[in-house]
C-alpha atoms as a PDB file:
ATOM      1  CA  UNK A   1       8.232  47.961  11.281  1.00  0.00           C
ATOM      2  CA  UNK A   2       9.553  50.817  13.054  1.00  0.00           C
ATOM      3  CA  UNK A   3       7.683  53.114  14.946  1.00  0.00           C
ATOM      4  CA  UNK A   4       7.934  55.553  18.088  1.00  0.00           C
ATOM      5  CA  UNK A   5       7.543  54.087  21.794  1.00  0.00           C
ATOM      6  CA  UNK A   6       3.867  54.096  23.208  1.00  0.00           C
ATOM      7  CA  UNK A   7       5.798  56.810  25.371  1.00  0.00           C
ATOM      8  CA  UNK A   8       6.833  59.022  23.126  1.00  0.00           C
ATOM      9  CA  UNK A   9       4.413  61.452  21.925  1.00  0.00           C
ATOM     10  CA  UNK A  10       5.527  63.799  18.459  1.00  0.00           C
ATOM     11  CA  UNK A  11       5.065  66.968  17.287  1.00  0.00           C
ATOM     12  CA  UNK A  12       6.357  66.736  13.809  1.00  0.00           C
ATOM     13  CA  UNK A  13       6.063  69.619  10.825  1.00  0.00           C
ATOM     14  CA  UNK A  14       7.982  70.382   7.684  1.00  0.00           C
ATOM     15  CA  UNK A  15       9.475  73.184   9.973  1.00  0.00           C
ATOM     16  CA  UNK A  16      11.158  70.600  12.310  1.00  0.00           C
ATOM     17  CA  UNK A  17       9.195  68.785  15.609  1.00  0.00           C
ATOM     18  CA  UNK A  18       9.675  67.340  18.686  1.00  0.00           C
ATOM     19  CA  UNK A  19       9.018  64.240  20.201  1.00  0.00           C
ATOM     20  CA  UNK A  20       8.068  64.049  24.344  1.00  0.00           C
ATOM     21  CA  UNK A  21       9.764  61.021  26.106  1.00  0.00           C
ATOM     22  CA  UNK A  22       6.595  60.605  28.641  1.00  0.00           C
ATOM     23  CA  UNK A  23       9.226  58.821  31.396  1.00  0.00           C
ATOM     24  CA  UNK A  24      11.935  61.560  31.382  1.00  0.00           C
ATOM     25  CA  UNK A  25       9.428  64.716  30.238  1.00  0.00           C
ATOM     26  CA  UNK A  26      12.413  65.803  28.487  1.00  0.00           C
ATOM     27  CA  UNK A  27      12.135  66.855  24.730  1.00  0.00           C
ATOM     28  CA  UNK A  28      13.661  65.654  21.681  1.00  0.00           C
ATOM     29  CA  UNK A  29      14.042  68.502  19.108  1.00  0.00           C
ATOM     30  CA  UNK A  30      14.097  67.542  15.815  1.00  0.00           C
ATOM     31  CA  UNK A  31      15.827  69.386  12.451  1.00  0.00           C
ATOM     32  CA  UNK A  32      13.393  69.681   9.419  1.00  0.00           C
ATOM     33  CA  UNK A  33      15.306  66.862   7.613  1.00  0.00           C
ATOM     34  CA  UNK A  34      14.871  65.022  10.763  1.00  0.00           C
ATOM     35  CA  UNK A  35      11.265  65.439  11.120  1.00  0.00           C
ATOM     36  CA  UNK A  36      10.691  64.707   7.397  1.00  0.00           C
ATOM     37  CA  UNK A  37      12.566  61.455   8.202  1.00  0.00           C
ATOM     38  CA  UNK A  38      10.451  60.455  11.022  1.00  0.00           C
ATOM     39  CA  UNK A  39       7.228  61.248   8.947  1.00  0.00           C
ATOM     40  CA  UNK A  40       8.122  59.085   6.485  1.00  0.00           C
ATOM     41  CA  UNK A  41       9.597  56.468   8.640  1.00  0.00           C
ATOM     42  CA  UNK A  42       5.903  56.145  10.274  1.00  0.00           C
ATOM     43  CA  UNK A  43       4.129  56.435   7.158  1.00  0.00           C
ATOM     44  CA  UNK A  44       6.490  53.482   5.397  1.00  0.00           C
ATOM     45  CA  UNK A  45       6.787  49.998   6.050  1.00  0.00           C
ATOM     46  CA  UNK A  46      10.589  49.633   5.947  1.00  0.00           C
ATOM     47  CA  UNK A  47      13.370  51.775   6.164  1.00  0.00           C
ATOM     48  CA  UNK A  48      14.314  51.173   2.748  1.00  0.00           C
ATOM     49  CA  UNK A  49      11.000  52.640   1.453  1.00  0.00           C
ATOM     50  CA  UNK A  50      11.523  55.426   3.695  1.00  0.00           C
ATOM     51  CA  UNK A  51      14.906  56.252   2.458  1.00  0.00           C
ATOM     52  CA  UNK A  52      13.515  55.469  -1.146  1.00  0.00           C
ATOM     53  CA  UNK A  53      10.948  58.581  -0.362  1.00  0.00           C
ATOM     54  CA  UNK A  54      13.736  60.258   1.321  1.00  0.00           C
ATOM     55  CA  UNK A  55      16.125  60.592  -1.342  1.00  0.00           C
ATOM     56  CA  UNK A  56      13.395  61.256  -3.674  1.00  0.00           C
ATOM     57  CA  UNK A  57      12.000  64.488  -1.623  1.00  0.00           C
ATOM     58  CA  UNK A  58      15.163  66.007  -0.745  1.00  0.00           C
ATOM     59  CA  UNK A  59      16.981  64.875  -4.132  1.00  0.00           C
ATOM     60  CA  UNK A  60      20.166  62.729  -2.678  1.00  0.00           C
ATOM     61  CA  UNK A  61      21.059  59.455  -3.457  1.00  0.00           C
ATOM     62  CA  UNK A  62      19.785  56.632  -2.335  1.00  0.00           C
ATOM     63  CA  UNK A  63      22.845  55.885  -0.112  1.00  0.00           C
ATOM     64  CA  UNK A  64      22.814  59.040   1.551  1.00  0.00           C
ATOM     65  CA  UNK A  65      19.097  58.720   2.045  1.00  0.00           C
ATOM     66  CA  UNK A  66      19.292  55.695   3.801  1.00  0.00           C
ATOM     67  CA  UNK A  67      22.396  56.625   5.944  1.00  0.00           C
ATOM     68  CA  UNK A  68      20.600  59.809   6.881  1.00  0.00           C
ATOM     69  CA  UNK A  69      17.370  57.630   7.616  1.00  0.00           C
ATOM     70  CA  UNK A  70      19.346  55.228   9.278  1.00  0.00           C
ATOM     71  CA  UNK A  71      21.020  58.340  11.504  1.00  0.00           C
ATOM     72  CA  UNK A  72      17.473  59.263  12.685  1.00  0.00           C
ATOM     73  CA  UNK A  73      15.833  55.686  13.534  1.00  0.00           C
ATOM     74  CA  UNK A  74      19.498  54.814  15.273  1.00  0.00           C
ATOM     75  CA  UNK A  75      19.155  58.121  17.336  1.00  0.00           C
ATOM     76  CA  UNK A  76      15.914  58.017  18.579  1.00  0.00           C
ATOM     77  CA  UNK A  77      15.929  54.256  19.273  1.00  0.00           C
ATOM     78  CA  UNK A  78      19.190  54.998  21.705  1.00  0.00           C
ATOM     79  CA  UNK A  79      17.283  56.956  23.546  1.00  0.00           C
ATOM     80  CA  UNK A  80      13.829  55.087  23.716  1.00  0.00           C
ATOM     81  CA  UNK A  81      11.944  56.711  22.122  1.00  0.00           C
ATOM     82  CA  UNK A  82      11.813  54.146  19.124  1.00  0.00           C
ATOM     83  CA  UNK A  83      12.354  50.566  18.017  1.00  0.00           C
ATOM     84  CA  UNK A  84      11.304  47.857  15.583  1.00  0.00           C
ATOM     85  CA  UNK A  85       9.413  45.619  17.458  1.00  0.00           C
ATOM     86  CA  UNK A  86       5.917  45.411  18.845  1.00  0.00           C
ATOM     87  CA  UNK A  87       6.476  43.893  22.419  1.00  0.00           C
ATOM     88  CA  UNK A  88       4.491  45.743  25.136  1.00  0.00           C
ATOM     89  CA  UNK A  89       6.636  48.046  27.505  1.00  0.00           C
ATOM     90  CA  UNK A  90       7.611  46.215  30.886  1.00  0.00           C
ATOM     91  CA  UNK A  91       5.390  47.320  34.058  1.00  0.00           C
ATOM     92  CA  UNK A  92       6.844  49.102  36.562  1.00  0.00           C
ATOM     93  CA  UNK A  93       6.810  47.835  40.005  1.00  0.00           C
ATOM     94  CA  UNK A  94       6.309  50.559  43.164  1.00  0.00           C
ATOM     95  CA  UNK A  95       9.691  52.078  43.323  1.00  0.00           C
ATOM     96  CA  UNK A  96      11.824  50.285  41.181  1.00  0.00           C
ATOM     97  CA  UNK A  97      12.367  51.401  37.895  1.00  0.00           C
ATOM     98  CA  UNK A  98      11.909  48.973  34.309  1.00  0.00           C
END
């Protein structure tokens, strides 16, 4: 299931959002079509479903739902502020970085 980092804290609308990357305290600004993306990527249990809801809300087809969907969960992941699985974040150790 994808979802956003323990890290990363959102502030998502239908007028766009941004997500905080706690580590870096550098934002993330996110386009409408973005946001809506990462709304329904949280609120869905795969991508496909996601894209599915996607392409139904903005009227697209399915394939250019799910490469837009795609676009967003690829993006965010790249810079850590995402991912698929559920493993705890690594500790870090007095003056070394994880």
């Amino acid at each position: 299931m994808w979802q956003l980092r323990e890290s990363s804290h959102p502030v998502l609308t239908d007028e766009g959002g941004a997500i905080l990357n706690e580590h870096t305290g550098r934002w993330t600004y996110l386009t409408p079509t973005a946001s809506a993306a990462v709304m329904l990527l949280l609120a869905s249990t795969t991508q496909d479903e996601a894209a599915g809801r996607f392409a139904e809300q903005y009227g697209i087809p399915g394939e250019q739902a799910a490469a837009d969907v795609r676009t967003v969960a690829q993006a965010l992941a790249a810079q850590g502020l995402a991912g698929t699985n559920n493993a705890p974040p690594r500790r870090r150790r007095w003056g070394r970085r994880a």
